[in-house]
PDB file of N, CA and C in Angstrom:
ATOM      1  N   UNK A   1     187.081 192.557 109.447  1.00  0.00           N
ATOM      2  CA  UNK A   1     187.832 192.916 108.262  1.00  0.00           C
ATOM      3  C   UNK A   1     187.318 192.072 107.098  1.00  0.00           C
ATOM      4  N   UNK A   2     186.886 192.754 105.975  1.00  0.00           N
ATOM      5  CA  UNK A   2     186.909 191.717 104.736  1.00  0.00           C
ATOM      6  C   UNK A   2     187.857 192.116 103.589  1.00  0.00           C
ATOM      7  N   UNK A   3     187.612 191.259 102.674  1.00  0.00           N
ATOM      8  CA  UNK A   3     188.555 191.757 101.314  1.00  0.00           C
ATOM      9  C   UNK A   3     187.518 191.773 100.329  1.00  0.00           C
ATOM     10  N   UNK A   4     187.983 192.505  99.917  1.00  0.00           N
ATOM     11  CA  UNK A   4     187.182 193.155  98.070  1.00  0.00           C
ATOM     12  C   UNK A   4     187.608 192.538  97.317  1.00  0.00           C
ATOM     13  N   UNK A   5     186.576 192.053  96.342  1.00  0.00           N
ATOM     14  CA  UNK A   5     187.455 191.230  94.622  1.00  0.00           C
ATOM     15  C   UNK A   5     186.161 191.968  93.740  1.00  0.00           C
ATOM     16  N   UNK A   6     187.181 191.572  92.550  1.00  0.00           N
ATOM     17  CA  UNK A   6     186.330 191.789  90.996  1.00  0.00           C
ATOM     18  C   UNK A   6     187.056 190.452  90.533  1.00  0.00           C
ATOM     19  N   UNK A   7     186.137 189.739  89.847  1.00  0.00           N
ATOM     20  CA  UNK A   7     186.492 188.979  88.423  1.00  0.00           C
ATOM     21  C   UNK A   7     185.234 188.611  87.624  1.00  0.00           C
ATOM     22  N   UNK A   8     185.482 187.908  86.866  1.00  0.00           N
ATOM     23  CA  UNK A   8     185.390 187.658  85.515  1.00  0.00           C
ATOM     24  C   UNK A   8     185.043 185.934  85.619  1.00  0.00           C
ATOM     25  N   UNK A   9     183.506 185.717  85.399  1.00  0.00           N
ATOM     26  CA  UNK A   9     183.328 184.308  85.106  1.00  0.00           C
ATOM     27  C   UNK A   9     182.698 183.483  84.704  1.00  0.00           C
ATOM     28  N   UNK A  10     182.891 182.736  84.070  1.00  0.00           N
ATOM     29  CA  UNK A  10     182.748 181.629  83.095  1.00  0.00           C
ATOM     30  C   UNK A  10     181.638 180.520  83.247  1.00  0.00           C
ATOM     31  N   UNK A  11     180.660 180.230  82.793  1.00  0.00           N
ATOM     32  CA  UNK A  11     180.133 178.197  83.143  1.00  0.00           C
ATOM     33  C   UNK A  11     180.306 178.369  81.067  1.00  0.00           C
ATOM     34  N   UNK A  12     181.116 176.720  81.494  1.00  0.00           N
ATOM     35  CA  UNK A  12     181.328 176.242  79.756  1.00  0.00           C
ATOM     36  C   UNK A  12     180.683 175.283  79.633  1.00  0.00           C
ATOM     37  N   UNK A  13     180.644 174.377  78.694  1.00  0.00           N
ATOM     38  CA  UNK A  13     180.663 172.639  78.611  1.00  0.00           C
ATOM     39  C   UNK A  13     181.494 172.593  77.160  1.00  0.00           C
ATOM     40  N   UNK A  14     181.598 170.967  76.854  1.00  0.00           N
ATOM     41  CA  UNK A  14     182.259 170.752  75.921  1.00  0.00           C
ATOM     42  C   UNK A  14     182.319 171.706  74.774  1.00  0.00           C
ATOM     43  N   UNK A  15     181.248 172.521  74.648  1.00  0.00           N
ATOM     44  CA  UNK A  15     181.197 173.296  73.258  1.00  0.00           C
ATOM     45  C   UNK A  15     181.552 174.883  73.368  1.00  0.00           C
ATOM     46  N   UNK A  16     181.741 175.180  74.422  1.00  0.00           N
ATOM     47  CA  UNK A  16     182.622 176.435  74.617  1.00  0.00           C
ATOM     48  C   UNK A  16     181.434 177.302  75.655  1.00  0.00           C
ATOM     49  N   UNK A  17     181.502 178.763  75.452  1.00  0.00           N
ATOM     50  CA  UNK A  17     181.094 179.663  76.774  1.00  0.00           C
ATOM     51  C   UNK A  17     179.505 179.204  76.827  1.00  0.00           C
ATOM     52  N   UNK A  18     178.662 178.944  77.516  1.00  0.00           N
ATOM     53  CA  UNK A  18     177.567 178.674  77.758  1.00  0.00           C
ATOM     54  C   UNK A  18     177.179 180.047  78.454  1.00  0.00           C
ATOM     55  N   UNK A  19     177.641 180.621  79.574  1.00  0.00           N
ATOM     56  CA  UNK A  19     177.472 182.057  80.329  1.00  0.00           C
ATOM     57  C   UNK A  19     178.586 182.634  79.905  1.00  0.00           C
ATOM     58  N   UNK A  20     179.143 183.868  80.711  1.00  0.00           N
ATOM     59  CA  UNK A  20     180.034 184.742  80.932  1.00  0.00           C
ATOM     60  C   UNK A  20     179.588 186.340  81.416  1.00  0.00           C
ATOM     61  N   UNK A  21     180.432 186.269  82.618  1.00  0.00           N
ATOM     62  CA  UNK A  21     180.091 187.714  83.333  1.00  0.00           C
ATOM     63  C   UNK A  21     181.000 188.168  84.180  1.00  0.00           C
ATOM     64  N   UNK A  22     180.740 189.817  84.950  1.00  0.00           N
ATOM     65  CA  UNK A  22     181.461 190.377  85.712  1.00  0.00           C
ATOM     66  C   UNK A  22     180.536 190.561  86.588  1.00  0.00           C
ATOM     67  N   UNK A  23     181.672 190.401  87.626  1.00  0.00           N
ATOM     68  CA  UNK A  23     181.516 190.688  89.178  1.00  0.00           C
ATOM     69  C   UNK A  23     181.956 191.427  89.783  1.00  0.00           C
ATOM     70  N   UNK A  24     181.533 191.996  91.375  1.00  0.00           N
ATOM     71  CA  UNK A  24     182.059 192.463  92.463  1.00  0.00           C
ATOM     72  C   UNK A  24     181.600 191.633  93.637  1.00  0.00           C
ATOM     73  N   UNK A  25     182.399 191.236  94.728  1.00  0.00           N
ATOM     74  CA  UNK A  25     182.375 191.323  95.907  1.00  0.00           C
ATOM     75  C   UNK A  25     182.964 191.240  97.451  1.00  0.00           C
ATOM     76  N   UNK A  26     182.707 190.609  98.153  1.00  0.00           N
ATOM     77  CA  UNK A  26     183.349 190.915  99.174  1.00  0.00           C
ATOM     78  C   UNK A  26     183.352 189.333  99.791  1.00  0.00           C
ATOM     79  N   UNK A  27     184.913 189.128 100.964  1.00  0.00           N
ATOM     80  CA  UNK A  27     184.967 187.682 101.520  1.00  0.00           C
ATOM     81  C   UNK A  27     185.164 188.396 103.132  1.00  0.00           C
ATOM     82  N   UNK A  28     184.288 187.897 104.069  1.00  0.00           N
ATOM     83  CA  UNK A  28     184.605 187.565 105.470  1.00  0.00           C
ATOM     84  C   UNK A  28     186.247 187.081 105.290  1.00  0.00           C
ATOM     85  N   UNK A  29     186.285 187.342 106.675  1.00  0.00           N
ATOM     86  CA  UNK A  29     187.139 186.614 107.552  1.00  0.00           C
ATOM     87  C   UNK A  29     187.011 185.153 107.691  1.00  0.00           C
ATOM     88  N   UNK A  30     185.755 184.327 108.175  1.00  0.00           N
ATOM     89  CA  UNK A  30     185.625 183.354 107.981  1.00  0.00           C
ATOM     90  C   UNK A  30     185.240 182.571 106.267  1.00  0.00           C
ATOM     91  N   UNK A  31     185.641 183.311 105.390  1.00  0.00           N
ATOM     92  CA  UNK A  31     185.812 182.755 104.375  1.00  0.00           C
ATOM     93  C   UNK A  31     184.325 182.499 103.312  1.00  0.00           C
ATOM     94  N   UNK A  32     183.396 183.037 104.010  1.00  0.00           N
ATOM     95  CA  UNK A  32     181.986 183.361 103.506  1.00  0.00           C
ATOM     96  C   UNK A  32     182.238 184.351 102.590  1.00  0.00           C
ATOM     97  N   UNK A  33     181.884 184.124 101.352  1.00  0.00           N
ATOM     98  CA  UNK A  33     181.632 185.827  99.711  1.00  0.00           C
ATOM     99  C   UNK A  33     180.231 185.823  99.516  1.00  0.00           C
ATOM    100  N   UNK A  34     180.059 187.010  99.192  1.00  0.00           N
ATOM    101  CA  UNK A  34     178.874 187.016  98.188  1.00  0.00           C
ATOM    102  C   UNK A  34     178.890 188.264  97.064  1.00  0.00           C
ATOM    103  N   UNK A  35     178.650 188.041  96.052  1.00  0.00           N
ATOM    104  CA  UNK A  35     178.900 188.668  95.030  1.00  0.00           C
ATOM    105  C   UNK A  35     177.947 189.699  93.885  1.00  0.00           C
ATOM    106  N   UNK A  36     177.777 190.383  93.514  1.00  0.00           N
ATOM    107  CA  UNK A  36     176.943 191.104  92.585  1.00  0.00           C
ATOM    108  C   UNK A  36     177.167 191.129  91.234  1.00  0.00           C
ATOM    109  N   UNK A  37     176.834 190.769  90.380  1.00  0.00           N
ATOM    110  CA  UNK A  37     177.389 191.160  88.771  1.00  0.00           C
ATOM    111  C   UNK A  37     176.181 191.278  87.796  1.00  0.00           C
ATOM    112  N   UNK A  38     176.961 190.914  86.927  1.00  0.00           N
ATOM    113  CA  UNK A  38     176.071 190.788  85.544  1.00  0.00           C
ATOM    114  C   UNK A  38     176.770 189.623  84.328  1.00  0.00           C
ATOM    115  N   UNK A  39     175.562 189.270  83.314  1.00  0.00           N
ATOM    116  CA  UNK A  39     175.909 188.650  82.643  1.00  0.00           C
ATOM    117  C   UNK A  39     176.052 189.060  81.445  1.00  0.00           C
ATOM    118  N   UNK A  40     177.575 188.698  80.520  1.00  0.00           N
ATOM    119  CA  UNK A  40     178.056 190.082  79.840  1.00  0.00           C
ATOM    120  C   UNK A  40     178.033 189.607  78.103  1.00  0.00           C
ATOM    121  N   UNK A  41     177.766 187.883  78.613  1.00  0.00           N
ATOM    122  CA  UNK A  41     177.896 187.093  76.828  1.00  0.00           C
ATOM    123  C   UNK A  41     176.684 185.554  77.274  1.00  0.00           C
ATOM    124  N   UNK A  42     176.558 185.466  76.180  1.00  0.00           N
ATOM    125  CA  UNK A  42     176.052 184.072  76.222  1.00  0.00           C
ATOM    126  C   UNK A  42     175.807 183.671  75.287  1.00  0.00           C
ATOM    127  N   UNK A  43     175.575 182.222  75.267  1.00  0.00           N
ATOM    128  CA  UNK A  43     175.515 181.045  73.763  1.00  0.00           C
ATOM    129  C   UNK A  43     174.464 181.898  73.362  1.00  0.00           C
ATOM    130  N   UNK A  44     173.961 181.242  71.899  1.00  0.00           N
ATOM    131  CA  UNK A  44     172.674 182.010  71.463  1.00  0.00           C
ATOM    132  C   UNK A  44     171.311 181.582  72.509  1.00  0.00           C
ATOM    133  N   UNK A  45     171.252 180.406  72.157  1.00  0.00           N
ATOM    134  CA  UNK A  45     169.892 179.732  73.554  1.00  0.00           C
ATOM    135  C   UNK A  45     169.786 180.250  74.388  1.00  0.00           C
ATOM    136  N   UNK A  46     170.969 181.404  75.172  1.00  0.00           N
ATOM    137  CA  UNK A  46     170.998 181.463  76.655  1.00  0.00           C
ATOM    138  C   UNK A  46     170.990 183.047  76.559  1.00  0.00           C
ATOM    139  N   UNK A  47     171.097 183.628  75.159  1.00  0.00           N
ATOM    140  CA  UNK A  47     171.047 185.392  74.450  1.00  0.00           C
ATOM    141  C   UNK A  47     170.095 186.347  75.226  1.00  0.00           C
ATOM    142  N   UNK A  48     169.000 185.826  75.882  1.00  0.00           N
ATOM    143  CA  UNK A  48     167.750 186.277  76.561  1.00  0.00           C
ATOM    144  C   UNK A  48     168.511 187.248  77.917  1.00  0.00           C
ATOM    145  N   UNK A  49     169.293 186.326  78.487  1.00  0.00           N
ATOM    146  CA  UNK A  49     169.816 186.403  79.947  1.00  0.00           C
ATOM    147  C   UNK A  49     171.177 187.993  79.846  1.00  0.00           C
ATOM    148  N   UNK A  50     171.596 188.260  78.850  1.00  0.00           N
ATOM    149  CA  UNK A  50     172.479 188.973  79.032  1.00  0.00           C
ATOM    150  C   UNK A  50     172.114 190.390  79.347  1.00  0.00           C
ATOM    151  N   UNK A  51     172.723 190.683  79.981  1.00  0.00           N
ATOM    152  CA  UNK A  51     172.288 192.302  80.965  1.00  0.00           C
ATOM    153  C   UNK A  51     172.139 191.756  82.217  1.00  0.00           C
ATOM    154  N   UNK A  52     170.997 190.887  82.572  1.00  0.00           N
ATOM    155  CA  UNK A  52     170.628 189.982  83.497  1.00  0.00           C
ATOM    156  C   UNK A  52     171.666 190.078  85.381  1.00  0.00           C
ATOM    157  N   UNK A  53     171.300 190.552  86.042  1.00  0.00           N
ATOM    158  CA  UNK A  53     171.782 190.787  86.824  1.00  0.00           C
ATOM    159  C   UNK A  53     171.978 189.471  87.822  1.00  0.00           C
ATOM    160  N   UNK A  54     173.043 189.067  88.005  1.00  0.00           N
ATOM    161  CA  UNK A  54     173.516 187.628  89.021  1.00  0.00           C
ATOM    162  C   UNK A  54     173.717 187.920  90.560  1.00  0.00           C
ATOM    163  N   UNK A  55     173.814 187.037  91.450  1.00  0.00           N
ATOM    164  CA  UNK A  55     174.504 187.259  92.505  1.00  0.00           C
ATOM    165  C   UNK A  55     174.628 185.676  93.133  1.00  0.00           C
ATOM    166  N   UNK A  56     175.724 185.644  93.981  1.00  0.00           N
ATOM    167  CA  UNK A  56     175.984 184.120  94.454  1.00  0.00           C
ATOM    168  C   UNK A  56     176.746 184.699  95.818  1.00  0.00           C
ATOM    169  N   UNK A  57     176.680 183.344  96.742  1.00  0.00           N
ATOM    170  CA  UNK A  57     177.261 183.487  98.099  1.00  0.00           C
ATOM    171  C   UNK A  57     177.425 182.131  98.450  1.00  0.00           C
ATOM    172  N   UNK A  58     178.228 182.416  99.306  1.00  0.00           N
ATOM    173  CA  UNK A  58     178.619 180.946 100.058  1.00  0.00           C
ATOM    174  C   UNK A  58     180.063 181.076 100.647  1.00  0.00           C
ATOM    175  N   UNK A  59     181.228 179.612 100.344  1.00  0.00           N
ATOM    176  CA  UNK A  59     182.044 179.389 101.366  1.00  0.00           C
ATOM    177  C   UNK A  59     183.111 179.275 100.433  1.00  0.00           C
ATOM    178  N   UNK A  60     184.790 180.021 100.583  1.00  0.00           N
ATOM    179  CA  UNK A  60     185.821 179.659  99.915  1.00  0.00           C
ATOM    180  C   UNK A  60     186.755 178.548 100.738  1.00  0.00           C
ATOM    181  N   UNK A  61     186.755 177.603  99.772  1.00  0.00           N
ATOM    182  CA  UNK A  61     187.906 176.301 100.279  1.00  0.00           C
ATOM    183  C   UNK A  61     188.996 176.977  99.597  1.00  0.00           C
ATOM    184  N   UNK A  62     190.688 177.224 100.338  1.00  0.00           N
ATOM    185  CA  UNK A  62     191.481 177.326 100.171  1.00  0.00           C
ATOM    186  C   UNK A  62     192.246 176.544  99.982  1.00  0.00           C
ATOM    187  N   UNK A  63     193.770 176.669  99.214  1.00  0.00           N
ATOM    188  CA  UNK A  63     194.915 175.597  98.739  1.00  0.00           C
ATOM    189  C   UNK A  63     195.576 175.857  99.566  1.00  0.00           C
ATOM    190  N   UNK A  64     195.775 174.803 100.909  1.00  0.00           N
ATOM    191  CA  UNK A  64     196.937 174.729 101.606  1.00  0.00           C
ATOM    192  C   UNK A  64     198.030 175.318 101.331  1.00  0.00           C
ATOM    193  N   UNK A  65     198.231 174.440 100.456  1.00  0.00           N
ATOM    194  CA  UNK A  65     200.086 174.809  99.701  1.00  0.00           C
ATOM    195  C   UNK A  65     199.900 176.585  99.083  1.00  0.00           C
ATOM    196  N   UNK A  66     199.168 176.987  98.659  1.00  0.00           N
ATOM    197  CA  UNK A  66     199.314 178.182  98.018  1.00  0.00           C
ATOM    198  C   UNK A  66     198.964 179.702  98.727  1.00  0.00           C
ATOM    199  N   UNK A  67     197.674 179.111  99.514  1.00  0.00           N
ATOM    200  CA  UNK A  67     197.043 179.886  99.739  1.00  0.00           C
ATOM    201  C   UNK A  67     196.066 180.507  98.974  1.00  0.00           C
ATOM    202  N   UNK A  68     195.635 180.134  98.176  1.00  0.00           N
ATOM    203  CA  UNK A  68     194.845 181.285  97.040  1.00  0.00           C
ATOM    204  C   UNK A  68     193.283 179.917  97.061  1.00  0.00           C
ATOM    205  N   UNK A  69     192.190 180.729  96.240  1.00  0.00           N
ATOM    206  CA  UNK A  69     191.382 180.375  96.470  1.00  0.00           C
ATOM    207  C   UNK A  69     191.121 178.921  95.343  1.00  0.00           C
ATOM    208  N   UNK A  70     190.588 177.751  96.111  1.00  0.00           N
ATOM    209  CA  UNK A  70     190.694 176.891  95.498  1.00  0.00           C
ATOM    210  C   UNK A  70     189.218 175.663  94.756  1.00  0.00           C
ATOM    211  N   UNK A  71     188.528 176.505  95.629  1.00  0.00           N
ATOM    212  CA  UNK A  71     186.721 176.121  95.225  1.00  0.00           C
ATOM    213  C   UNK A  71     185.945 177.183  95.750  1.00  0.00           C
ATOM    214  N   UNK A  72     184.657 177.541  95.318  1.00  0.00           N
ATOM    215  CA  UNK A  72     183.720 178.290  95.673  1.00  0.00           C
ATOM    216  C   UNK A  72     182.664 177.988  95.731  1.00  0.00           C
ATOM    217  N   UNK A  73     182.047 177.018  96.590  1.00  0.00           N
ATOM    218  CA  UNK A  73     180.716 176.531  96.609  1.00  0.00           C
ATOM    219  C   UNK A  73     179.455 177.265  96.846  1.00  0.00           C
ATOM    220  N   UNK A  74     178.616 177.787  96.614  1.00  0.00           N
ATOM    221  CA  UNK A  74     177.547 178.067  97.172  1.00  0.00           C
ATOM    222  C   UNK A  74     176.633 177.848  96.354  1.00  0.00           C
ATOM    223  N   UNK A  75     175.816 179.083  96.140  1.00  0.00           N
ATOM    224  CA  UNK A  75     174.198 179.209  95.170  1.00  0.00           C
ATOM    225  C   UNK A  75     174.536 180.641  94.155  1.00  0.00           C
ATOM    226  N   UNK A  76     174.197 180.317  92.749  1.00  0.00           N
ATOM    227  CA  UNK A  76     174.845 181.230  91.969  1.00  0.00           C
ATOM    228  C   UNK A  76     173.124 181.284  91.510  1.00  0.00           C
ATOM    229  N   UNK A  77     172.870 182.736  91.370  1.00  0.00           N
ATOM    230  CA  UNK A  77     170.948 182.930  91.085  1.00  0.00           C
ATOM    231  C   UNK A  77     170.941 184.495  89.352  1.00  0.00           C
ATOM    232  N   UNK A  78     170.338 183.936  88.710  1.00  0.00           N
ATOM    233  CA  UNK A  78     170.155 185.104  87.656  1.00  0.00           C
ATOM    234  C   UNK A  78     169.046 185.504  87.987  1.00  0.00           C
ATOM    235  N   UNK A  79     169.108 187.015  87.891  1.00  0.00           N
ATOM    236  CA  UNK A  79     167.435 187.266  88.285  1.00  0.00           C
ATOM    237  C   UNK A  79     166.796 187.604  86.305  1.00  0.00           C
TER     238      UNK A  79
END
């Protein structure tokens, strides 16, 4: 069994959106995602990359107390 997501995401630093994009993908059972998107904004320096197709995978650490997802570690790649 897995689960399906879409969102919406972000890398900033002090000076505001550095990336921004949408996603799709999918989480195992054992808590492994990997994802497909695109990149939908970016600073001017980074203007080249938008359209730019992403994808990342790896492992979700969950919040005890909540249940909901609480880190997403893996490898995030622009092609």
């Amino acid at each position: 069994m897995a689960y399906h997501f879409e969102e919406e995401w972000w890398i900033t630093d002090q000076g505001g959106t550095i990336l921004r994009g949408t996603d799709e993908g999918v989480v195992s059972p054992n808590s492994k995602y990997r994802m497909n998107g695109v990149v939908t904004e970016a600073a001017p320096e980074w203007s080249h990359l938008i359209g730019r197709k992403v994808h990342a995978s790896g492992y979700i650490t969950w919040d005890p107390d909540t249940g909901a997802p609480l880190t997403a570690p893996g490898t995030f790649r622009i092609e």
